[in-house]
PDB file of N, CA and C in Angstrom:
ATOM      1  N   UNK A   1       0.853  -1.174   0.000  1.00  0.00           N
ATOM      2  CA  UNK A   1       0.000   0.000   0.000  1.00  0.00           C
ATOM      3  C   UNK A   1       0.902   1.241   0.000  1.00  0.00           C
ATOM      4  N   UNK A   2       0.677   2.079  -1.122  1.00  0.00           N
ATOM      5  CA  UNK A   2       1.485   3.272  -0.958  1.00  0.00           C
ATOM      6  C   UNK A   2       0.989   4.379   0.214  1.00  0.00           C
ATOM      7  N   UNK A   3       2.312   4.678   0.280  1.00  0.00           N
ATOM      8  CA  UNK A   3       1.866   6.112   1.470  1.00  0.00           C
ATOM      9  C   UNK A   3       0.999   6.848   1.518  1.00  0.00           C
ATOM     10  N   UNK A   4       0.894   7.280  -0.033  1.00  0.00           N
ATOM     11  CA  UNK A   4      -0.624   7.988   0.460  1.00  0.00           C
ATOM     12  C   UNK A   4      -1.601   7.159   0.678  1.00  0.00           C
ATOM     13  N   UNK A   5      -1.763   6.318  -0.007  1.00  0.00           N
ATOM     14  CA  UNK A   5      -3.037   5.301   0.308  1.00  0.00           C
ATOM     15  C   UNK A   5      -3.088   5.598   2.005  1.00  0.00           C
ATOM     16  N   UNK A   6      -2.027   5.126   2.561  1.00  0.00           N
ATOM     17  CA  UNK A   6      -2.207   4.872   4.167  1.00  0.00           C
ATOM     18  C   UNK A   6      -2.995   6.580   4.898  1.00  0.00           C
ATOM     19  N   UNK A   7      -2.026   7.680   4.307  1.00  0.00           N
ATOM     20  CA  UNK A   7      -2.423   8.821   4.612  1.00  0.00           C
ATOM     21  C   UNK A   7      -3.936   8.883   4.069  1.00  0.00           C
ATOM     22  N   UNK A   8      -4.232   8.540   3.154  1.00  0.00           N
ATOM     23  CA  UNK A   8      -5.926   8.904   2.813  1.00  0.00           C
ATOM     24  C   UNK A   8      -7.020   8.410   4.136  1.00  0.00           C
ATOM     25  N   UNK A   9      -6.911   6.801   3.867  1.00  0.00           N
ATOM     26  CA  UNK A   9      -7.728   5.837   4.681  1.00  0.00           C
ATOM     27  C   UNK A   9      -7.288   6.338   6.104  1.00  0.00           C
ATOM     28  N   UNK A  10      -6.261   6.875   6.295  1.00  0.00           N
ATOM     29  CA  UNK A  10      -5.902   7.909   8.121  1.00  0.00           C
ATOM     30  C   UNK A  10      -7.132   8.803   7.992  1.00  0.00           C
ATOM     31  N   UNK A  11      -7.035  10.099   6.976  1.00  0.00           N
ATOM     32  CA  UNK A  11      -7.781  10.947   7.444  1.00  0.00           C
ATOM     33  C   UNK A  11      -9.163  10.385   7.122  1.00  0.00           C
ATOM     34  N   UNK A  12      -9.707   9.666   6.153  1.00  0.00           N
ATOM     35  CA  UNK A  12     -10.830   9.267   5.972  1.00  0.00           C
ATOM     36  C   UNK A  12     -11.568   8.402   7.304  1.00  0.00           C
ATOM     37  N   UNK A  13     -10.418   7.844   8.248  1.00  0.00           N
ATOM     38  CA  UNK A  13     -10.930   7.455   9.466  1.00  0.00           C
ATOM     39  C   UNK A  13     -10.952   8.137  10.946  1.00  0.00           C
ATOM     40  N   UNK A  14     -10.325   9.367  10.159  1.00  0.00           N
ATOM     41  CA  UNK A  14     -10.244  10.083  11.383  1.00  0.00           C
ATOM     42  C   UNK A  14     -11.472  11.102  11.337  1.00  0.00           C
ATOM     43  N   UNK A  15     -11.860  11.680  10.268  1.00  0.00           N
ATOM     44  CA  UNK A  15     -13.212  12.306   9.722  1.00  0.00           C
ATOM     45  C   UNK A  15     -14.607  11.801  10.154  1.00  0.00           C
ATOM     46  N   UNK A  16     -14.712  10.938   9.316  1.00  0.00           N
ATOM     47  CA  UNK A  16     -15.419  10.461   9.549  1.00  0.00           C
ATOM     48  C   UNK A  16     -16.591   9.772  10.611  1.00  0.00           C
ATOM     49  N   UNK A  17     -15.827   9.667  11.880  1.00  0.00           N
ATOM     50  CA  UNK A  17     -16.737   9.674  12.818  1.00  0.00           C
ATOM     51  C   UNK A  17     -17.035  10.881  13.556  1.00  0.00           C
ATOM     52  N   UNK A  18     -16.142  12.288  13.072  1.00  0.00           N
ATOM     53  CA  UNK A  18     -16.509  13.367  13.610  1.00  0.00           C
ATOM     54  C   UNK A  18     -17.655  13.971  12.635  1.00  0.00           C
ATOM     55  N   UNK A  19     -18.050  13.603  11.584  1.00  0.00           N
ATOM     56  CA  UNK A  19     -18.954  13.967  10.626  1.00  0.00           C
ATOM     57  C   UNK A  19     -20.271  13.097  11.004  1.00  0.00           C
ATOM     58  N   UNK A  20     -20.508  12.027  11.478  1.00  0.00           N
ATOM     59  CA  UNK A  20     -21.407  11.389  11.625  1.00  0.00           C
ATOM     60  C   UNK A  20     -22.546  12.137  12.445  1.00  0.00           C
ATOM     61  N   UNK A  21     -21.864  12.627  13.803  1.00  0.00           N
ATOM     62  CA  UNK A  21     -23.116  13.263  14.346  1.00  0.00           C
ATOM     63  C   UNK A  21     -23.777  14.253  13.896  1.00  0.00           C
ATOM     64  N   UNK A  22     -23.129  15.472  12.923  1.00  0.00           N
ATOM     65  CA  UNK A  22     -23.983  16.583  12.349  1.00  0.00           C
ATOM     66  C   UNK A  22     -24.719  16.026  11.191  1.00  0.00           C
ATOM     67  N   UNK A  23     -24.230  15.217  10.357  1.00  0.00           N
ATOM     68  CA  UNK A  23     -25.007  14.698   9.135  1.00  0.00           C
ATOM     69  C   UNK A  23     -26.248  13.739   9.981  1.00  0.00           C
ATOM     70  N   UNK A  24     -26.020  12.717  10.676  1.00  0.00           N
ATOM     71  CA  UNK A  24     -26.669  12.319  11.086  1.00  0.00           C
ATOM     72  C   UNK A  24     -28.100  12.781  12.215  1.00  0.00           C
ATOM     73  N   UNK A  25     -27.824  14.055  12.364  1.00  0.00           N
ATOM     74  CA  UNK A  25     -28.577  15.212  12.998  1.00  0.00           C
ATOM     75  C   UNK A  25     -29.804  15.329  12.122  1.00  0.00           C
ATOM     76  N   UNK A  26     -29.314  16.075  10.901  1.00  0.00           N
ATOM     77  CA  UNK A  26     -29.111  16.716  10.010  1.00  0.00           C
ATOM     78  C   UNK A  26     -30.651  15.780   8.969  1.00  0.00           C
ATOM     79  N   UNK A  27     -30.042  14.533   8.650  1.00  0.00           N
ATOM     80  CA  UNK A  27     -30.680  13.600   8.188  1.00  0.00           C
ATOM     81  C   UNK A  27     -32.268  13.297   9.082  1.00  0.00           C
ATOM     82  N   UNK A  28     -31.846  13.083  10.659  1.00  0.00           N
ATOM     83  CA  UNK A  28     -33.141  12.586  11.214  1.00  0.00           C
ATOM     84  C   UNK A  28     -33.925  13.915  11.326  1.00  0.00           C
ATOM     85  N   UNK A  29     -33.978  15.135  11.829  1.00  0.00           N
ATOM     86  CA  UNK A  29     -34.067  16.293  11.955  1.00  0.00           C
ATOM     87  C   UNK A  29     -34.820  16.698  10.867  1.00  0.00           C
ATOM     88  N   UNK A  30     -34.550  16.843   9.918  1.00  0.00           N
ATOM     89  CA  UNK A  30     -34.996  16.975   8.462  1.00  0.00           C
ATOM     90  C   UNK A  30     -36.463  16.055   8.263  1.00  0.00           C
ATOM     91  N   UNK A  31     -35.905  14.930   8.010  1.00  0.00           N
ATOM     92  CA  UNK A  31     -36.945  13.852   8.305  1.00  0.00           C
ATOM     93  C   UNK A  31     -38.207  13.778   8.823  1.00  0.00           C
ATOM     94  N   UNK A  32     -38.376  13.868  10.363  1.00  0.00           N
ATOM     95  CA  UNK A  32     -39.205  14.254  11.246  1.00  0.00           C
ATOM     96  C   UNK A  32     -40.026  15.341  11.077  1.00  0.00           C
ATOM     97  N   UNK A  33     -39.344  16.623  10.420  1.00  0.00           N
ATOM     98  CA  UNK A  33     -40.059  17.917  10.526  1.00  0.00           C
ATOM     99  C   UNK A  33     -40.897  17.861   9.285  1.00  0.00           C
ATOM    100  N   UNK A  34     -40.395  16.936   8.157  1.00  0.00           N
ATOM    101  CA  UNK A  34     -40.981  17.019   6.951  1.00  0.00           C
ATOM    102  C   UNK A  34     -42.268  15.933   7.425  1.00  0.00           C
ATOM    103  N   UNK A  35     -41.766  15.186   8.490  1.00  0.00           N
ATOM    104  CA  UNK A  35     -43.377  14.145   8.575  1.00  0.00           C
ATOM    105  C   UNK A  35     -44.440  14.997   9.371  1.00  0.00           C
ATOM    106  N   UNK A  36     -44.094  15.908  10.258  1.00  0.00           N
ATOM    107  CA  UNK A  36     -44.506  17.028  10.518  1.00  0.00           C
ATOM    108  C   UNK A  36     -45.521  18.363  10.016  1.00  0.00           C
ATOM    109  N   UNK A  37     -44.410  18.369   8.589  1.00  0.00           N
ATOM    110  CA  UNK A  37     -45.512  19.158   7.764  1.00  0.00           C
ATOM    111  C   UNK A  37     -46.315  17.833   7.010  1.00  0.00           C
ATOM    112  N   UNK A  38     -46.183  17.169   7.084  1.00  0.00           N
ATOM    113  CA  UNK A  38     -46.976  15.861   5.908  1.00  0.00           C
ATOM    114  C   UNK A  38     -48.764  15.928   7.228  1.00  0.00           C
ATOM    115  N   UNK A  39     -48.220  15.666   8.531  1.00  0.00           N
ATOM    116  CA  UNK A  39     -49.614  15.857   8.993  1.00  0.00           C
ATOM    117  C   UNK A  39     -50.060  16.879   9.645  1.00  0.00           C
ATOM    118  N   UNK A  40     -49.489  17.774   9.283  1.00  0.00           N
ATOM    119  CA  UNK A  40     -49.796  19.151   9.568  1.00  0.00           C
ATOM    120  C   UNK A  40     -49.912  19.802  11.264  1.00  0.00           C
ATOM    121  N   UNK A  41     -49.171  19.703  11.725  1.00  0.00           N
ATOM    122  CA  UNK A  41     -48.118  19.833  12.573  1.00  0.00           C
ATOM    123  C   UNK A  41     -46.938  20.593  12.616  1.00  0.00           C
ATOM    124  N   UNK A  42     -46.426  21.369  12.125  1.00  0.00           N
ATOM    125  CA  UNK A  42     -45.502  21.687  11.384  1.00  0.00           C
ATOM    126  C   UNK A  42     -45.264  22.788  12.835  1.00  0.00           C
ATOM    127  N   UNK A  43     -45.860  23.505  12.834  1.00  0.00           N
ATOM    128  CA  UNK A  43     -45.920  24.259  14.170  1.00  0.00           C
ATOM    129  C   UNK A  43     -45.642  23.861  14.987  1.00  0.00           C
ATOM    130  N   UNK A  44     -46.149  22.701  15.332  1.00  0.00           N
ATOM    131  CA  UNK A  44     -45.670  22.529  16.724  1.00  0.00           C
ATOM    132  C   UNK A  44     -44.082  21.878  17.150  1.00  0.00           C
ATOM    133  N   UNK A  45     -43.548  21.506  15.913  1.00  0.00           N
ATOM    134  CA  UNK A  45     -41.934  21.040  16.033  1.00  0.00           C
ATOM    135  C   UNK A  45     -40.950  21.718  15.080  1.00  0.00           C
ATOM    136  N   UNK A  46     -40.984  23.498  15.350  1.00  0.00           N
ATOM    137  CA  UNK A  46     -40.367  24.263  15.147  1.00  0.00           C
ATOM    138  C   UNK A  46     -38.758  23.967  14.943  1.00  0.00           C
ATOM    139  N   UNK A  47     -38.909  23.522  16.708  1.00  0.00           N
ATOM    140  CA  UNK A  47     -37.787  23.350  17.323  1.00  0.00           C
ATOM    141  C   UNK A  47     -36.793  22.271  16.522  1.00  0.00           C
ATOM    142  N   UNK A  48     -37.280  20.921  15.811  1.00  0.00           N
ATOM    143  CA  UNK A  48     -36.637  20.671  14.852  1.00  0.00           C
ATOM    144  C   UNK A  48     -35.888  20.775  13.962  1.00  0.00           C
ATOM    145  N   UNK A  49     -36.791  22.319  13.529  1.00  0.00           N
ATOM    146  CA  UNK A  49     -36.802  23.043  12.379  1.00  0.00           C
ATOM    147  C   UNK A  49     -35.243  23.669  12.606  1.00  0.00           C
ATOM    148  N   UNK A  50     -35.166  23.952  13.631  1.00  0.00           N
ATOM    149  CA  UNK A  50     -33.763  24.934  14.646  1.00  0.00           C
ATOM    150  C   UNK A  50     -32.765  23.905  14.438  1.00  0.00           C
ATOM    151  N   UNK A  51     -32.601  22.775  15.078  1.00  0.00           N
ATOM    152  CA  UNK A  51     -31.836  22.033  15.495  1.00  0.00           C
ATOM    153  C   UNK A  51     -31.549  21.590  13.860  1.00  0.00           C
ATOM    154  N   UNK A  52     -32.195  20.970  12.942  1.00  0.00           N
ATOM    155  CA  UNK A  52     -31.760  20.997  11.285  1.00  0.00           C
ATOM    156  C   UNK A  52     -31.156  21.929  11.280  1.00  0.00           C
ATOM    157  N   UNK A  53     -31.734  23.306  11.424  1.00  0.00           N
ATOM    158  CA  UNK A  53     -30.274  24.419  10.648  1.00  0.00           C
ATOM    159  C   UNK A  53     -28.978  24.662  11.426  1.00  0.00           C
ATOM    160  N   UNK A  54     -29.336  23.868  12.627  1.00  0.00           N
ATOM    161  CA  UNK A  54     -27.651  24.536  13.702  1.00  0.00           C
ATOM    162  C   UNK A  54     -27.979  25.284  14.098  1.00  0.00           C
ATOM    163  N   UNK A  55     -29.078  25.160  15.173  1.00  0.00           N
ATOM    164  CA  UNK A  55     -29.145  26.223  15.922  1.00  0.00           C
ATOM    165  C   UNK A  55     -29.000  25.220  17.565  1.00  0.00           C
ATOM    166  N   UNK A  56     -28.257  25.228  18.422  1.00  0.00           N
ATOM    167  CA  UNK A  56     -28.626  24.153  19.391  1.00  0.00           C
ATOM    168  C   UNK A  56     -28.486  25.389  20.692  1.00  0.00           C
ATOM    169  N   UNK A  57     -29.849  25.843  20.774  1.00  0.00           N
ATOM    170  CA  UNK A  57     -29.769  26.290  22.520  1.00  0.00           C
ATOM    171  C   UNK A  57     -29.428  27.882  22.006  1.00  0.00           C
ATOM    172  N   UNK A  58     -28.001  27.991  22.724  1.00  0.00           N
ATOM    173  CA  UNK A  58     -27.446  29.086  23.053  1.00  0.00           C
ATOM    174  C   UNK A  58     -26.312  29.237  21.723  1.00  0.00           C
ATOM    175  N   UNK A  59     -26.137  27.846  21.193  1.00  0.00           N
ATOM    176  CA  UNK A  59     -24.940  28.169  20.351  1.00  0.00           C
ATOM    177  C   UNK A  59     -25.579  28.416  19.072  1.00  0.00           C
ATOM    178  N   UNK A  60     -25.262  28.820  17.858  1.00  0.00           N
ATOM    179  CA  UNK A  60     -25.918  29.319  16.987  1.00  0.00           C
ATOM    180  C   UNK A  60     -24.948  29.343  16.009  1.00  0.00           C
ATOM    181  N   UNK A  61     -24.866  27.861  15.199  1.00  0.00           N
ATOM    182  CA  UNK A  61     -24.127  27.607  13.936  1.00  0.00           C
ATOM    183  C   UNK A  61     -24.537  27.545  12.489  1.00  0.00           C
ATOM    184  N   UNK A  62     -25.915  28.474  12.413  1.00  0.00           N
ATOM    185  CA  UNK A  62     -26.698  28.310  11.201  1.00  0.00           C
ATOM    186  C   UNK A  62     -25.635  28.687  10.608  1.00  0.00           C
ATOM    187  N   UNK A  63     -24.591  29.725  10.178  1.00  0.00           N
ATOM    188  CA  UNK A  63     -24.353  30.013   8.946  1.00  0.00           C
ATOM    189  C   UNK A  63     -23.230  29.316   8.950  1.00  0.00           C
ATOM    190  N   UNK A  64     -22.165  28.501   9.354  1.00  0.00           N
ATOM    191  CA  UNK A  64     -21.813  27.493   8.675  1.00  0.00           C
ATOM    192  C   UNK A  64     -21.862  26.291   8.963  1.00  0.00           C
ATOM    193  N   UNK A  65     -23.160  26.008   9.754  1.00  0.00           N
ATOM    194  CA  UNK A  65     -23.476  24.131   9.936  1.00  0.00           C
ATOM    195  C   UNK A  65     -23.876  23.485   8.235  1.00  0.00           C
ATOM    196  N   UNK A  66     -24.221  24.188   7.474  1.00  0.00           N
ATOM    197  CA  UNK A  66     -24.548  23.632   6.109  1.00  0.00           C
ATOM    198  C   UNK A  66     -23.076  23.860   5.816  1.00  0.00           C
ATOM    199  N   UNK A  67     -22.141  24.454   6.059  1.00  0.00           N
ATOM    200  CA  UNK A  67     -20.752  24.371   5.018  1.00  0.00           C
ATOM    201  C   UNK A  67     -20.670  23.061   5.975  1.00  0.00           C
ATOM    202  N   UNK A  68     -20.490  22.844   7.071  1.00  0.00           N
ATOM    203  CA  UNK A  68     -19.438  21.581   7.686  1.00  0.00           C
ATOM    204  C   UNK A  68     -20.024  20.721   6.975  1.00  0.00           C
ATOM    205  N   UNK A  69     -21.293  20.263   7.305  1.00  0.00           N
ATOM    206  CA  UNK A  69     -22.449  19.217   6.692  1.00  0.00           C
ATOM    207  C   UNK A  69     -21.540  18.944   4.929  1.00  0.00           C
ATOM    208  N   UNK A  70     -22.074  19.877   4.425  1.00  0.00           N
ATOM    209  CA  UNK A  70     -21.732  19.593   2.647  1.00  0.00           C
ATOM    210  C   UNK A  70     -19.686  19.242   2.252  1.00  0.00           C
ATOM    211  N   UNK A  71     -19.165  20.347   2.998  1.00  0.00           N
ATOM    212  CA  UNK A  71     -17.442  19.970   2.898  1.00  0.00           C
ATOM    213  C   UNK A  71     -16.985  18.359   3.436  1.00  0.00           C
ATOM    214  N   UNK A  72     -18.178  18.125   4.552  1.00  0.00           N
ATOM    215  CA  UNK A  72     -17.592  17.002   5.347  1.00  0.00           C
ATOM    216  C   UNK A  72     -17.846  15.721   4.423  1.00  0.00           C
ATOM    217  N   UNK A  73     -19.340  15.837   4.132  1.00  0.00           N
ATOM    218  CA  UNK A  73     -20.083  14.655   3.286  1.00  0.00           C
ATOM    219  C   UNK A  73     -19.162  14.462   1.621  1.00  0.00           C
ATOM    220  N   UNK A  74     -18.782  16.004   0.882  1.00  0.00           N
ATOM    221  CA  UNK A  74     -17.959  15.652  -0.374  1.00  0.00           C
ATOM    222  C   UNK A  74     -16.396  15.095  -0.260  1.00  0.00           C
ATOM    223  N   UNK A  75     -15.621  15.419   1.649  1.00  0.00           N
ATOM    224  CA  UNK A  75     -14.516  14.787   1.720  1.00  0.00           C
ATOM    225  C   UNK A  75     -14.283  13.362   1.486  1.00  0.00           C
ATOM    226  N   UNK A  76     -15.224  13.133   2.753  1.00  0.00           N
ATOM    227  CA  UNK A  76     -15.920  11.465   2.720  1.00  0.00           C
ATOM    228  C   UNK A  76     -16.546  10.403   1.348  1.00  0.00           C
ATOM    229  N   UNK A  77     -17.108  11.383   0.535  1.00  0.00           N
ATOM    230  CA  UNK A  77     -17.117  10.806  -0.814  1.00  0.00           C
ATOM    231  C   UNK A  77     -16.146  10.929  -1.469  1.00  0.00           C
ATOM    232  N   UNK A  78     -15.537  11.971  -1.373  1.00  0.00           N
ATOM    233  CA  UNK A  78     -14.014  11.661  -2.413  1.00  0.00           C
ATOM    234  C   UNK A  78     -13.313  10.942  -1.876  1.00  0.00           C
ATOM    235  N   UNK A  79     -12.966  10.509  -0.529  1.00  0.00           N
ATOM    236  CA  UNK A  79     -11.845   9.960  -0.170  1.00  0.00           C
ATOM    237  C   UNK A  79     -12.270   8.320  -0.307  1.00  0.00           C
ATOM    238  N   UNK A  80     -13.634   8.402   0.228  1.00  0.00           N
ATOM    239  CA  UNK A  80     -14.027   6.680   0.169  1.00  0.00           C
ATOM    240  C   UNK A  80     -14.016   6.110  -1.016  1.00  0.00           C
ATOM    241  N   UNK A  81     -14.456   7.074  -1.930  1.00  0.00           N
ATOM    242  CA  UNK A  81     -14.392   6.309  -3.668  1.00  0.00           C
ATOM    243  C   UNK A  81     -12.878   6.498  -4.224  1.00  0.00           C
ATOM    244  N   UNK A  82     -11.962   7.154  -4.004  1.00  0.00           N
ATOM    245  CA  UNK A  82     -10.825   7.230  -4.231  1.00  0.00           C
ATOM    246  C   UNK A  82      -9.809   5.641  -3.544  1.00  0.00           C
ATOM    247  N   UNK A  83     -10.429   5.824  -2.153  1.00  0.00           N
ATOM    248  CA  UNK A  83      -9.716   4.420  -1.394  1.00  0.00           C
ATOM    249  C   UNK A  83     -10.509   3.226  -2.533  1.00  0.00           C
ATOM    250  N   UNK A  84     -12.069   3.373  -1.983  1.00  0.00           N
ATOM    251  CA  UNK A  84     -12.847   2.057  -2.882  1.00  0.00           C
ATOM    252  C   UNK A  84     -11.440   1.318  -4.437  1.00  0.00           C
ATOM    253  N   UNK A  85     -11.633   2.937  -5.541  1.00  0.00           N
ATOM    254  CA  UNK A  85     -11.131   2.386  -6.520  1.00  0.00           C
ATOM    255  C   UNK A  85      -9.795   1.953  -6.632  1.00  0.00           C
ATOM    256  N   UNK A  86      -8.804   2.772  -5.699  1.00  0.00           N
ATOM    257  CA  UNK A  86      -7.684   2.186  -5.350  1.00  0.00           C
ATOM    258  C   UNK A  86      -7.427   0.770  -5.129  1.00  0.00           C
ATOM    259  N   UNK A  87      -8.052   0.005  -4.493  1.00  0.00           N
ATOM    260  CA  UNK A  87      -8.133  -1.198  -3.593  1.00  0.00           C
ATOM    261  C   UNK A  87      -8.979  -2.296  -4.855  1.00  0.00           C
ATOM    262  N   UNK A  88      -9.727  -1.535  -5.826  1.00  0.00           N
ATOM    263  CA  UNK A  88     -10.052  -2.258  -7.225  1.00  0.00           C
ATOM    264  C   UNK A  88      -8.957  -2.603  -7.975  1.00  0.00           C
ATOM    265  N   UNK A  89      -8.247  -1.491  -8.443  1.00  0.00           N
ATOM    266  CA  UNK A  89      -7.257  -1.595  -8.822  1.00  0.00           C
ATOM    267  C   UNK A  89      -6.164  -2.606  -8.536  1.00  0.00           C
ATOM    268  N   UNK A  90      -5.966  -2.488  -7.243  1.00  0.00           N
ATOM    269  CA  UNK A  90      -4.938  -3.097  -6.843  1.00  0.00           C
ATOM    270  C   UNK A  90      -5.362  -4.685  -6.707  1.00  0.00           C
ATOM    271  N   UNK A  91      -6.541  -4.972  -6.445  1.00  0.00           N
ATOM    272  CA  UNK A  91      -6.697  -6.368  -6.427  1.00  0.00           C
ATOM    273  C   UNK A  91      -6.815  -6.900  -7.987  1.00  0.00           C
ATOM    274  N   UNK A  92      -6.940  -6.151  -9.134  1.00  0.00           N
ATOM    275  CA  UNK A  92      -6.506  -6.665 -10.262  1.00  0.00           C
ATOM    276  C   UNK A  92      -5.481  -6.880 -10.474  1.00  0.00           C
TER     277      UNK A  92
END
């Protein structure tokens, strides 16, 4: 395995579980509020609505919880399909 290979699959494992909890926020959050407006409800789980954009409490990361979210999710796809095809490669 070349060096970078090793350096990729490093940061791709080091990322990656720090990305899980905002995407994964992000994902259920979303979810919920949209089943929300589906039965019309929508009002009453605002607070959803908050916690999807990064807003938690007192801290207030709306304007770049969508950059971490989108930079984190296109690292993780480039690096995993980069390792993926690497490791194709190489087993040919």
């Amino acid at each position: 395995m070349a060096i970078n290979q090793v350096r990729l699959r490093h940061l791709h494992y080091i990322v990656a579980p720090i990305m899980f909890l905002p995407i994964f926020l992000t994902a259920i959050t979303g979810s919920l509020f949209q089943i929300a407006v589906i039965t019309g409800k929508s009002e009453d789980f605002l607070w959803l609505l908050e916690l999807h954009r990064g807003k938690f409490g007192s801290v207030n990361l709306e304007l770049i919880y969508p950059l971490i979210n989108a930079f984190g999710i296109l690292f993780l796809a480039i690096t995993g399909i980069t390792i993926w095809l690497r490791s194709k490669k190489r087993a040919r």
